[in-house]
N, C-alpha and C. Protein backbone atom coordinates (compact mmCIF):
# COMPACT_ATOMS: atom_id res chain seq x y z
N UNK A 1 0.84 -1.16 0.00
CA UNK A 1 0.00 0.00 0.00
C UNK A 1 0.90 1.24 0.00
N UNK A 2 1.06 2.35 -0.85
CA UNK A 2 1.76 3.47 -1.34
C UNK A 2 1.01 4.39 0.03
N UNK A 3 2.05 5.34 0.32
CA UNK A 3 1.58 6.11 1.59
C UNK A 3 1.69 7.46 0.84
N UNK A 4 0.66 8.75 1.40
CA UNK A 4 0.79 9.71 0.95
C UNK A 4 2.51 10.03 0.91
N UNK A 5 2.53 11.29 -0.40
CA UNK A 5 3.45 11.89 -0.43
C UNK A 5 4.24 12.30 1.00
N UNK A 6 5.46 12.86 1.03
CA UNK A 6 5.83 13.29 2.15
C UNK A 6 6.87 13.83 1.66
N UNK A 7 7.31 14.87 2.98
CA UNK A 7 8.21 16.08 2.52
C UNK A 7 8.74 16.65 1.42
N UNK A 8 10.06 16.51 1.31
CA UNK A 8 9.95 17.50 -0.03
C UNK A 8 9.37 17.16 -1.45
N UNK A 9 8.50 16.03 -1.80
CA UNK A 9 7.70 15.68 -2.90
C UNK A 9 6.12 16.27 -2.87
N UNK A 10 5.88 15.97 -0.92
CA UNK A 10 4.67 16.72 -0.79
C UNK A 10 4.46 18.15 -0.66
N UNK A 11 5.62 18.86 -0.27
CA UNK A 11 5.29 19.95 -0.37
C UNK A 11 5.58 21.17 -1.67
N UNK A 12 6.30 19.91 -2.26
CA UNK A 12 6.11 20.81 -3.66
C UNK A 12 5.04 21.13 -4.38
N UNK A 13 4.56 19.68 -4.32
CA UNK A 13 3.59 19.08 -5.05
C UNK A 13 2.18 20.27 -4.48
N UNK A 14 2.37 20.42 -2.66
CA UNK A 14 1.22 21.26 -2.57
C UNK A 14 0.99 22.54 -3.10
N UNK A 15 2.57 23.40 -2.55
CA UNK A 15 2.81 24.81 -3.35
C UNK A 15 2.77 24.65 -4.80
N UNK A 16 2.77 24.16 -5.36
CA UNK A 16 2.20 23.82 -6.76
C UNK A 16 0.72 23.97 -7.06
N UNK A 17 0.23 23.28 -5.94
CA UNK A 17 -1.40 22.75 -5.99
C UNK A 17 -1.70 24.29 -5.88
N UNK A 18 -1.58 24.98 -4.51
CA UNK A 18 -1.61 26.40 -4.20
C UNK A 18 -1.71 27.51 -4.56
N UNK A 19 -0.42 27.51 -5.63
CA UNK A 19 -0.36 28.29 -6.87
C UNK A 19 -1.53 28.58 -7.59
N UNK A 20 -1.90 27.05 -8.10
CA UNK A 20 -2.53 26.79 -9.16
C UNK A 20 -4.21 27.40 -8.90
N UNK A 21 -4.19 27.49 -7.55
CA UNK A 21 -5.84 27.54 -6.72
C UNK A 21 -5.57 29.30 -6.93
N UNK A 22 -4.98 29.75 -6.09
CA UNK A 22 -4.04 31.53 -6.24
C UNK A 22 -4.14 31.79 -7.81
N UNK A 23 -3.94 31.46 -8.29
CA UNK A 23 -3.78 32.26 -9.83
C UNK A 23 -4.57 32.00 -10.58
N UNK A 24 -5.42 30.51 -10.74
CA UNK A 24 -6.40 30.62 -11.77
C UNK A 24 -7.52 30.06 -11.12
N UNK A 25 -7.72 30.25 -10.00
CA UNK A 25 -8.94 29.82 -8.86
C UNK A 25 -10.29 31.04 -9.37
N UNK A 26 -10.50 31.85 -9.61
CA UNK A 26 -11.31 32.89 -9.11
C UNK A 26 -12.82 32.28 -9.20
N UNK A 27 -13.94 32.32 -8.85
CA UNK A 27 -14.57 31.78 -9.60
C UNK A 27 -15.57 31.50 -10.29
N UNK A 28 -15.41 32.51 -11.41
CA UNK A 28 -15.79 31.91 -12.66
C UNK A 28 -15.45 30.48 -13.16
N UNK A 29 -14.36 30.54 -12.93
CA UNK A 29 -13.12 29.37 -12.97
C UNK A 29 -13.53 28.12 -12.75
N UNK A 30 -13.72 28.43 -11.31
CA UNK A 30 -14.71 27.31 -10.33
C UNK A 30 -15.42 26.90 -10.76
N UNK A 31 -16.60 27.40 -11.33
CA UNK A 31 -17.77 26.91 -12.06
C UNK A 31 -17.63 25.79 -13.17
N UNK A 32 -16.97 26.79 -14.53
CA UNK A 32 -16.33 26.16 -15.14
C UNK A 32 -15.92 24.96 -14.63
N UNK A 33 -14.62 24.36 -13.93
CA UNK A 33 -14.25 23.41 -13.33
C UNK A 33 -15.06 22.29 -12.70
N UNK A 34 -15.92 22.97 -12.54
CA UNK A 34 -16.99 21.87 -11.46
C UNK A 34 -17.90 21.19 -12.61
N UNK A 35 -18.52 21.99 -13.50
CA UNK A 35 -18.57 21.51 -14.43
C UNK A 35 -18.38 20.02 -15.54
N UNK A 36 -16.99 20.74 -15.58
CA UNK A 36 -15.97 19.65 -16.45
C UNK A 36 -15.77 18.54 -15.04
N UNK A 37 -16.32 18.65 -14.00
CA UNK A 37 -16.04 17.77 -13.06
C UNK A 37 -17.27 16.63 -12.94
N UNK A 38 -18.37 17.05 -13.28
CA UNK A 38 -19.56 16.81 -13.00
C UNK A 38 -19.42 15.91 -14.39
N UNK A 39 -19.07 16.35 -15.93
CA UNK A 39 -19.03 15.88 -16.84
C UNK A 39 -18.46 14.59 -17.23
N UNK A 40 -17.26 14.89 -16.42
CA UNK A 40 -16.10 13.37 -16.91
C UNK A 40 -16.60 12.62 -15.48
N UNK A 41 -17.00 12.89 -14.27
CA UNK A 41 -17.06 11.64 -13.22
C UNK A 41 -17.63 10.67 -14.16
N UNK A 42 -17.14 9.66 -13.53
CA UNK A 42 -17.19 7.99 -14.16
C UNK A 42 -16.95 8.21 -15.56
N UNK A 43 -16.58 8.83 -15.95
CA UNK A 43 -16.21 9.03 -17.54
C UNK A 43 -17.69 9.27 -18.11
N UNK A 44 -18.86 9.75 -17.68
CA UNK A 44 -20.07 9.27 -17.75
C UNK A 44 -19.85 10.62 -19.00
N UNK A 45 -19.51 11.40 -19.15
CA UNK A 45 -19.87 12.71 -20.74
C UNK A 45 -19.02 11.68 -21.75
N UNK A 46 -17.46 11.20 -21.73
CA UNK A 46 -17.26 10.62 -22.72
C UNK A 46 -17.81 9.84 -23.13
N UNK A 47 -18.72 8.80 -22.27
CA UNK A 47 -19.16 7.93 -22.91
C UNK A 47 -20.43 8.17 -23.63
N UNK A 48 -21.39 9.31 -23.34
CA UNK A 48 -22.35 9.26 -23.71
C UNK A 48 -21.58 9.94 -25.14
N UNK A 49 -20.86 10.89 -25.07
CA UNK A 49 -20.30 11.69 -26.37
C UNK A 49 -19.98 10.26 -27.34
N UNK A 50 -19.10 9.15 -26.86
CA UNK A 50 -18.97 8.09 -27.49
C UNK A 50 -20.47 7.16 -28.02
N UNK A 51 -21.01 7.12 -27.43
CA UNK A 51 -22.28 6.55 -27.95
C UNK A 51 -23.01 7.05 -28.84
N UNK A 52 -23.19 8.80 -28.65
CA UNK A 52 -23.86 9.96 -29.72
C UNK A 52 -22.85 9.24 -31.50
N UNK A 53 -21.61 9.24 -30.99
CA UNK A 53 -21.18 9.38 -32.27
C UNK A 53 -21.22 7.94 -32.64
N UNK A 54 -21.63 6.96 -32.07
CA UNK A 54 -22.01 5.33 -32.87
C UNK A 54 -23.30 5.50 -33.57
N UNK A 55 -24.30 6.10 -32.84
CA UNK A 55 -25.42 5.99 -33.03
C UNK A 55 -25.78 6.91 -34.07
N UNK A 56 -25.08 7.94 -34.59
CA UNK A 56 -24.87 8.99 -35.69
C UNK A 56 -24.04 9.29 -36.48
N UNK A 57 -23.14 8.18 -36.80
CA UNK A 57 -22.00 8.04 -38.26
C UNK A 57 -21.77 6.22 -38.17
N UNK A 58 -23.07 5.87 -38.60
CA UNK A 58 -23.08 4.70 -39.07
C UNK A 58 -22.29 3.75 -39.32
N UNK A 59 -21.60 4.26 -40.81
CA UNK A 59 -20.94 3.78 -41.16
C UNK A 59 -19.87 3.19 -40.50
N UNK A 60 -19.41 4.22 -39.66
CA UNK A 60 -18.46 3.90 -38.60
C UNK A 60 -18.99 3.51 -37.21
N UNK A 61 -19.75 2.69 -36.89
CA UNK A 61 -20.13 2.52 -35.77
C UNK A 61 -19.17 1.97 -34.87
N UNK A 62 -19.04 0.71 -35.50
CA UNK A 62 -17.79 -0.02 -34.90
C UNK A 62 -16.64 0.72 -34.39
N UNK A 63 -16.29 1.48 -35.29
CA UNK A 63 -15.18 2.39 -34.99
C UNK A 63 -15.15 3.03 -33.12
N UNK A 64 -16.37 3.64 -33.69
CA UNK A 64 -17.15 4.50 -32.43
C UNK A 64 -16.96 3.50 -30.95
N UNK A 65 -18.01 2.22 -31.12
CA UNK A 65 -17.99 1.65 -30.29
C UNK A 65 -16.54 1.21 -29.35
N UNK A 66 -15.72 0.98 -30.20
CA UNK A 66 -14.46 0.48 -29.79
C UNK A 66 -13.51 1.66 -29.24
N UNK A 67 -13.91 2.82 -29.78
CA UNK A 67 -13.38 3.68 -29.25
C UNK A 67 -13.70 4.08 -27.38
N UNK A 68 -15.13 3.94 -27.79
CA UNK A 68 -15.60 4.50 -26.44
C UNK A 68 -15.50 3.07 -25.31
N UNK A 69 -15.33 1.96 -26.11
CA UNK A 69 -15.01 0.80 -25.24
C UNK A 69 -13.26 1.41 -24.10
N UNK A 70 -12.69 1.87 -25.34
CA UNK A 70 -11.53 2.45 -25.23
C UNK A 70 -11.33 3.22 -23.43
N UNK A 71 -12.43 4.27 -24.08
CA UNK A 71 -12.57 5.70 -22.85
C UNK A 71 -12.87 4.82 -21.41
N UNK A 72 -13.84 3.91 -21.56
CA UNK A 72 -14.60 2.93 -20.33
C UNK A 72 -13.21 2.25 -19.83
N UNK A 73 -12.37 1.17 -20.71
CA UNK A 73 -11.32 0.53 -20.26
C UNK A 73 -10.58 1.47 -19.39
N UNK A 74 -10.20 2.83 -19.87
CA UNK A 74 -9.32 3.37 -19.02
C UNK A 74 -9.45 3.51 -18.18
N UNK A 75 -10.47 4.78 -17.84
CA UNK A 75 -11.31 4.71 -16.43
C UNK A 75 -10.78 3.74 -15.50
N UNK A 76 -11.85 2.48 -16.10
CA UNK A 76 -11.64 1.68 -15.50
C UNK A 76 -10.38 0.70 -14.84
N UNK A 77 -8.78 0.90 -15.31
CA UNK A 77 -8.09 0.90 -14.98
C UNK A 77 -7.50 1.80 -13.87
N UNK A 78 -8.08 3.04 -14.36
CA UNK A 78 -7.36 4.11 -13.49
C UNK A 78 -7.76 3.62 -11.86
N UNK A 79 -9.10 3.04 -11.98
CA UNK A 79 -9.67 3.21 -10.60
C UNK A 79 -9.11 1.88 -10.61
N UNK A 80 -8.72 0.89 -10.74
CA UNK A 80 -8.24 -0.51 -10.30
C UNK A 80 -6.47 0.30 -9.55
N UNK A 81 -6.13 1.24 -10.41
CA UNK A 81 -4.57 1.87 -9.99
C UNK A 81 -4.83 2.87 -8.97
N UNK A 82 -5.96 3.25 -8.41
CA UNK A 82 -6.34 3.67 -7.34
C UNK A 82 -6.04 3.04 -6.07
N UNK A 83 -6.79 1.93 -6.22
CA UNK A 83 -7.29 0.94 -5.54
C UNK A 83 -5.74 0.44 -4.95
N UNK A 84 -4.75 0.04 -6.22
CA UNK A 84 -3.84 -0.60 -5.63
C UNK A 84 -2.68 0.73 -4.68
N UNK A 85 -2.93 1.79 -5.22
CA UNK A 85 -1.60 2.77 -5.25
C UNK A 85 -2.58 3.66 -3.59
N UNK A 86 -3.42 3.61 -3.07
CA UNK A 86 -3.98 4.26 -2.12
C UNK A 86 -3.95 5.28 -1.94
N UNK A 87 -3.01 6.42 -2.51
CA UNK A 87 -3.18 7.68 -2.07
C UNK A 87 -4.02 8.70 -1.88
N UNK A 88 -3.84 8.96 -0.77
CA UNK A 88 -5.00 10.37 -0.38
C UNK A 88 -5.40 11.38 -1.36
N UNK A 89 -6.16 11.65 -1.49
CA UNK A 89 -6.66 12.80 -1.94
C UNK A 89 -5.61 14.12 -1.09
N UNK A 90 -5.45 15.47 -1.77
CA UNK A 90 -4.68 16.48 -1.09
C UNK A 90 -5.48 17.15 0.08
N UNK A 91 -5.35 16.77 1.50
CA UNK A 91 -5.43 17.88 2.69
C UNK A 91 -4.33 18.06 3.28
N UNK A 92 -4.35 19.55 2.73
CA UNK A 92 -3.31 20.31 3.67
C UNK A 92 -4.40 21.85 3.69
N UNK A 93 -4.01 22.34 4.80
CA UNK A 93 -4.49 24.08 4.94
C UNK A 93 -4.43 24.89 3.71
N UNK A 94 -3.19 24.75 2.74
CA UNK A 94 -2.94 25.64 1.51
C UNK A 94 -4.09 25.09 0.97
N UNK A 95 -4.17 24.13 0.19
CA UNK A 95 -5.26 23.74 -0.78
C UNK A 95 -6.91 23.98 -0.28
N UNK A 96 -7.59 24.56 -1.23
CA UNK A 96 -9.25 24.54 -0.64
C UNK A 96 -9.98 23.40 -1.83
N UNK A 97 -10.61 22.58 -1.18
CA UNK A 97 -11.30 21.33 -1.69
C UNK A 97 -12.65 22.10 -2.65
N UNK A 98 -12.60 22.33 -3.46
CA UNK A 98 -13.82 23.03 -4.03
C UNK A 98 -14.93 22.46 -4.73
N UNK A 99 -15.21 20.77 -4.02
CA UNK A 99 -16.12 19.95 -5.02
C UNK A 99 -16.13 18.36 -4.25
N UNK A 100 -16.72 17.81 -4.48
CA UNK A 100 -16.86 16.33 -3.98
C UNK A 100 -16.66 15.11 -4.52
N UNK A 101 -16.09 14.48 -4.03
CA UNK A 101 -15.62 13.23 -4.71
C UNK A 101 -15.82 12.11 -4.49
N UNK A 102 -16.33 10.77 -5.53
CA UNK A 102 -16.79 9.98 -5.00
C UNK A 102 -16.16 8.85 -3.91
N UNK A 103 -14.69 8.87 -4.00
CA UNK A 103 -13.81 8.10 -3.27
C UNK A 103 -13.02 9.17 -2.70
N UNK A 104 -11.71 9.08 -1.60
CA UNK A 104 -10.59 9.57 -1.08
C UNK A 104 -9.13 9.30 -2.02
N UNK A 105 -9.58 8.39 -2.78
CA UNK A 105 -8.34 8.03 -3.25
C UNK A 105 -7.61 9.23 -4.37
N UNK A 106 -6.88 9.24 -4.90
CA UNK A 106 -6.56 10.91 -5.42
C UNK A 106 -4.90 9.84 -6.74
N UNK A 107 -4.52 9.01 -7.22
CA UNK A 107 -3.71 8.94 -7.91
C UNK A 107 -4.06 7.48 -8.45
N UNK A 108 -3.90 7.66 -9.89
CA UNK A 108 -3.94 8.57 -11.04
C UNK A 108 -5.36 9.58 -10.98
N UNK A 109 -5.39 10.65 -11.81
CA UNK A 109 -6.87 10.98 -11.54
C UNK A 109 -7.21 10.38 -12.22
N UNK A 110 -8.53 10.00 -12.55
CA UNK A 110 -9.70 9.32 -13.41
C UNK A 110 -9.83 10.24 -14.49
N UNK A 111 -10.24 11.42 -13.96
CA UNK A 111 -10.74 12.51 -14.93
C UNK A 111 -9.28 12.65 -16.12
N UNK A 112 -8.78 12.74 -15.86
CA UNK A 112 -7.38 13.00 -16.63
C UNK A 112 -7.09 11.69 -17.70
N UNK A 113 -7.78 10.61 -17.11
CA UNK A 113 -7.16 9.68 -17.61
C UNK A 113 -7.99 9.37 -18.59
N UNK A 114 -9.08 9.31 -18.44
CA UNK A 114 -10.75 9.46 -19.36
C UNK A 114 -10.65 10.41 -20.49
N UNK A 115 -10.54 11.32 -20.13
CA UNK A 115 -10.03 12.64 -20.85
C UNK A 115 -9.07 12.41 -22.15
N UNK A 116 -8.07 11.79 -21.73
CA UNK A 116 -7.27 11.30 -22.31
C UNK A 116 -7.47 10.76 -23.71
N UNK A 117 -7.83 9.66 -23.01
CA UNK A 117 -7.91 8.34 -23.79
C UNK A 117 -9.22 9.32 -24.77
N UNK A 118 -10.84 9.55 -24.45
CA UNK A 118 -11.06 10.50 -25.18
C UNK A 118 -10.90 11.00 -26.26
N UNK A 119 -9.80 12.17 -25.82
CA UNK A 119 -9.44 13.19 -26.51
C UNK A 119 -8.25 12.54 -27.73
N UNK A 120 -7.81 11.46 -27.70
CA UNK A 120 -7.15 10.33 -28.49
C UNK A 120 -7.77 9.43 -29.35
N UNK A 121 -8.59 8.83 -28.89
CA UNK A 121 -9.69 7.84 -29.40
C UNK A 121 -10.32 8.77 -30.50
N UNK A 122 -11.23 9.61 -29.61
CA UNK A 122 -12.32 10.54 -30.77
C UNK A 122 -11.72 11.46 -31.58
N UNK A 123 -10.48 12.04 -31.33
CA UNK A 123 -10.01 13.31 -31.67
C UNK A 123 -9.56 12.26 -33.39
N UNK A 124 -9.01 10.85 -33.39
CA UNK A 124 -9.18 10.16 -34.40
C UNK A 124 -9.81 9.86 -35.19
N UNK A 125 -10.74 9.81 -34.85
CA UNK A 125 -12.30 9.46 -35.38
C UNK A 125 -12.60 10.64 -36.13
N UNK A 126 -12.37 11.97 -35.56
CA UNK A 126 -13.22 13.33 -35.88
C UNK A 126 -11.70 13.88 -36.61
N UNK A 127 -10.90 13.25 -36.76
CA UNK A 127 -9.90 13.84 -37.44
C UNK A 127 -9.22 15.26 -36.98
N UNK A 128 -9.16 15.38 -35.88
CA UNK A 128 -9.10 16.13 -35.23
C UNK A 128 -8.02 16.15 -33.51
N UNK A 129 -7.06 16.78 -33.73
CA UNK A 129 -6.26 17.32 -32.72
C UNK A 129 -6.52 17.36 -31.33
N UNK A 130 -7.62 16.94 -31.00
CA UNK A 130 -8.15 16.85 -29.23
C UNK A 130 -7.47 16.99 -28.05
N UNK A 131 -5.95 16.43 -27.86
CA UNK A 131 -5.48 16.25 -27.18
C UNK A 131 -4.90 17.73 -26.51
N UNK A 132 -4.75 18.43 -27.29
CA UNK A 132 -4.20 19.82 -27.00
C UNK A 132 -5.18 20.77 -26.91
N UNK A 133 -6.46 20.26 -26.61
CA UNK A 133 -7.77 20.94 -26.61
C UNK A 133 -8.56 20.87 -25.51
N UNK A 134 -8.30 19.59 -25.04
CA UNK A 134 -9.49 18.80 -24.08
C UNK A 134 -8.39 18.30 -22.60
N UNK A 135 -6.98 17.92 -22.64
CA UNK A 135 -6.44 17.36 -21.53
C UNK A 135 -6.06 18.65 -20.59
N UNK A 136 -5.48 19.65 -21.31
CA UNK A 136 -4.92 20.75 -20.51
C UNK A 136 -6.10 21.09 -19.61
N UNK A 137 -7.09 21.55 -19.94
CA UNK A 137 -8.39 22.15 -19.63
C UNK A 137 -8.76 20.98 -17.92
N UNK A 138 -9.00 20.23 -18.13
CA UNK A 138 -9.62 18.87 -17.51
C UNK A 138 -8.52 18.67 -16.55
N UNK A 139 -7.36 18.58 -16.77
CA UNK A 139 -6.17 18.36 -16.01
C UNK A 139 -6.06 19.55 -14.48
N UNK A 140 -6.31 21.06 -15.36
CA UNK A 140 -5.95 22.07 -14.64
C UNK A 140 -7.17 22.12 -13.45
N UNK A 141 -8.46 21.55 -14.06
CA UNK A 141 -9.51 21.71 -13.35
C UNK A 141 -9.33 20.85 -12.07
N UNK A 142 -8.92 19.80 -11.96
CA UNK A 142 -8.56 19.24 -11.19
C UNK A 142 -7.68 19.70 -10.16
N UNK A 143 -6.79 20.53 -10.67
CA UNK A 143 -5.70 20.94 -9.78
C UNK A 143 -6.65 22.67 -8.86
N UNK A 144 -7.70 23.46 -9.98
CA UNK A 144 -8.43 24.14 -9.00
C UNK A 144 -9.39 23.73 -8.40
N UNK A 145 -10.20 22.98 -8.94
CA UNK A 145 -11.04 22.23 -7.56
C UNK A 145 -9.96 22.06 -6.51
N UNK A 146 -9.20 21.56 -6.22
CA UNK A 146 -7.76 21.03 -5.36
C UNK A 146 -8.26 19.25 -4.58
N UNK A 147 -8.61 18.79 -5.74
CA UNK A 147 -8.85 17.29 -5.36
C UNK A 147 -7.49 16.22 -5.66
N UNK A 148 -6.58 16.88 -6.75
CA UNK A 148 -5.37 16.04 -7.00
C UNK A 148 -4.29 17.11 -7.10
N UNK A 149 -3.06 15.97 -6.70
CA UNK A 149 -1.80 16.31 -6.65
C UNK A 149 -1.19 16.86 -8.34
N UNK A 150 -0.42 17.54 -8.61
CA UNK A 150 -0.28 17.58 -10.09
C UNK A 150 0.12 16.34 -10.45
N UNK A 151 1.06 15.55 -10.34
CA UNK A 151 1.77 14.36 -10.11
C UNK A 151 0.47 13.39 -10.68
N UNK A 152 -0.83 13.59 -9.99
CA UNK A 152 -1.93 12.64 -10.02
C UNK A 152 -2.28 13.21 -11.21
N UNK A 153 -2.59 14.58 -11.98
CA UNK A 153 -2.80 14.81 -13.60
C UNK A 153 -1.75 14.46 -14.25
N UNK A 154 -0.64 14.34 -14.29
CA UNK A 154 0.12 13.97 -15.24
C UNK A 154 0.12 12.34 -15.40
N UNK A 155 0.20 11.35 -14.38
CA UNK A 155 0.16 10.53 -14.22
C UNK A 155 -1.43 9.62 -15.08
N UNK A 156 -2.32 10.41 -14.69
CA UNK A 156 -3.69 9.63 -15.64
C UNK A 156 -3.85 10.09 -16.58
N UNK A 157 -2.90 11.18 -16.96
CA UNK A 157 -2.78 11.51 -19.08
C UNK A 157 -1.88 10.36 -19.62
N UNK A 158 -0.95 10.04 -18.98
CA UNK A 158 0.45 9.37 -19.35
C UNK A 158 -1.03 7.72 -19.62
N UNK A 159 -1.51 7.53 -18.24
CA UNK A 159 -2.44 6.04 -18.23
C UNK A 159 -3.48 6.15 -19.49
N UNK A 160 -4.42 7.31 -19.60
CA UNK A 160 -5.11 7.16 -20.30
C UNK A 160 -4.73 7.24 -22.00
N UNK A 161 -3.38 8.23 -22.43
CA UNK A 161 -2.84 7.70 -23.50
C UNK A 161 -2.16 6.59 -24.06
N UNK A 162 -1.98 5.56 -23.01
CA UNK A 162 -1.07 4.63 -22.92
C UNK A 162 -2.15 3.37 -23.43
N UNK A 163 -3.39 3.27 -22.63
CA UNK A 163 -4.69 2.97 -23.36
C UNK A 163 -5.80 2.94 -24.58
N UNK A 164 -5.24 4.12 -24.72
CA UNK A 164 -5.77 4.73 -25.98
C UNK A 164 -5.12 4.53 -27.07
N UNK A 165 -3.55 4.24 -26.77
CA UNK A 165 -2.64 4.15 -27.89
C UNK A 165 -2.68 2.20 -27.97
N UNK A 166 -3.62 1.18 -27.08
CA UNK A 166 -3.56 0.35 -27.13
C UNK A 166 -5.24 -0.44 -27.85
N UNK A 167 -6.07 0.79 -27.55
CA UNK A 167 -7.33 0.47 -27.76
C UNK A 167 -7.00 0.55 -29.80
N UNK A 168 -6.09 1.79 -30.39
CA UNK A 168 -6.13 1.83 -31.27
C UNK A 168 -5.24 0.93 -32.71
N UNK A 169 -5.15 -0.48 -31.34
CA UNK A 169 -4.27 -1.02 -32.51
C UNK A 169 -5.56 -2.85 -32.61
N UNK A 170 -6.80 -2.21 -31.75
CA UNK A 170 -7.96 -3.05 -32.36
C UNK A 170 -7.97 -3.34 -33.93
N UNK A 171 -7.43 -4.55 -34.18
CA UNK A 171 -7.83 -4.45 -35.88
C UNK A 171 -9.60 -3.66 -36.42
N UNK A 172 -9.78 -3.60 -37.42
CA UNK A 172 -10.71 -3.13 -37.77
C UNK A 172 -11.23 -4.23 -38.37
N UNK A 173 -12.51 -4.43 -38.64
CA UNK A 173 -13.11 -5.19 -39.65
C UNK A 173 -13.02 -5.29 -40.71
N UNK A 174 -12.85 -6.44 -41.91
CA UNK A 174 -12.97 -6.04 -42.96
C UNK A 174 -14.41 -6.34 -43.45
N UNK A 175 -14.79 -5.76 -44.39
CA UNK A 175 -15.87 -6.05 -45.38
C UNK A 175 -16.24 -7.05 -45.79
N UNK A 176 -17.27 -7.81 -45.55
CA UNK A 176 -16.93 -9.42 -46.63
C UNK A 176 -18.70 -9.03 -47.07
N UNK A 177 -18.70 -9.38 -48.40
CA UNK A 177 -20.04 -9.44 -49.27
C UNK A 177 -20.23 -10.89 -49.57
């Protein structure tokens, strides 16, 4: 069982967190954030976004499906790497908790990792660049709510691309008439 951070990893990691609450906390911000928080828990927006697009480019359904099988797998890893890695969620006095969470556990984030995989999977599909669109955003939110360590966003981009780059070597179907 992995024990919270401690000294000089944790307190970087917090004045980091701190910063991040101090400079782009205000909140409008907040809102925003809570938001995108409310959206990705359980991966529950990607997947429905993944399902919209099976159920509305046909042709590619399969595609779709496997993709968003994709977004679900990760998740769902992330929280098995929860489970094993235990770490706390961030309390310290610097950080303010600005939202609720369904577990304590805080590494990898979920949201980050969902996001990810996501913004990889679909950003393929839609031919389209996602990753530099959708992780920054989702990542940072995390760090102003102040539910994860940065360490814990970088860590479930690294998981959920690592997934995503595995979901996408699903052969495809071929055609048979």
């Amino acid at each position: 069982m992995a024990q919270p951070p401690t000294g000089t990893v944790r307190a970087i990691e917090v004045r980091a967190l701190s910063a991040v609450q101090r400079t782009v906390g205000p909140p409008p911000v907040v809102r925003v954030a809570r938001g995108m928080s409310l959206f990705g828990e359980h991966a529950a927006g990607w997947l429905a976004f993944g399902a919209a697009g099976a159920v509305l480019d046909r042709p590619r359904r399969r595609d779709w499906l496997v993709a968003t099988a994709g977004v679900a797998l990760a998740h769902g890893v992330s929280i098995g790497v929860k489970r094993v890695v235990r770490r706390p969620r961030p309390d310290d006095p610097a950080v303010q908790v600005r939202v609720g969470t369904p577990s304590r556990l805080s590494f990898p984030s979920a949201h980050a990792t969902s996001t990810t995989a996501a913004a990889v999977l679909f950003g393929a599909l839609l031919h389209r660049p996602l990753v530099a669109v959708l992780v920054p955003p989702m990542a940072l939110s995390r760090l102003v709510l102040g539910v994860h360590y940065p360490s814990d966003v970088v860590a479930g981009s690294l998981l959920g691309a690592a997934v995503a780059a595995a979901a996408r070597r699903v052969p495809k179907r071929r055609k048979t008439r």
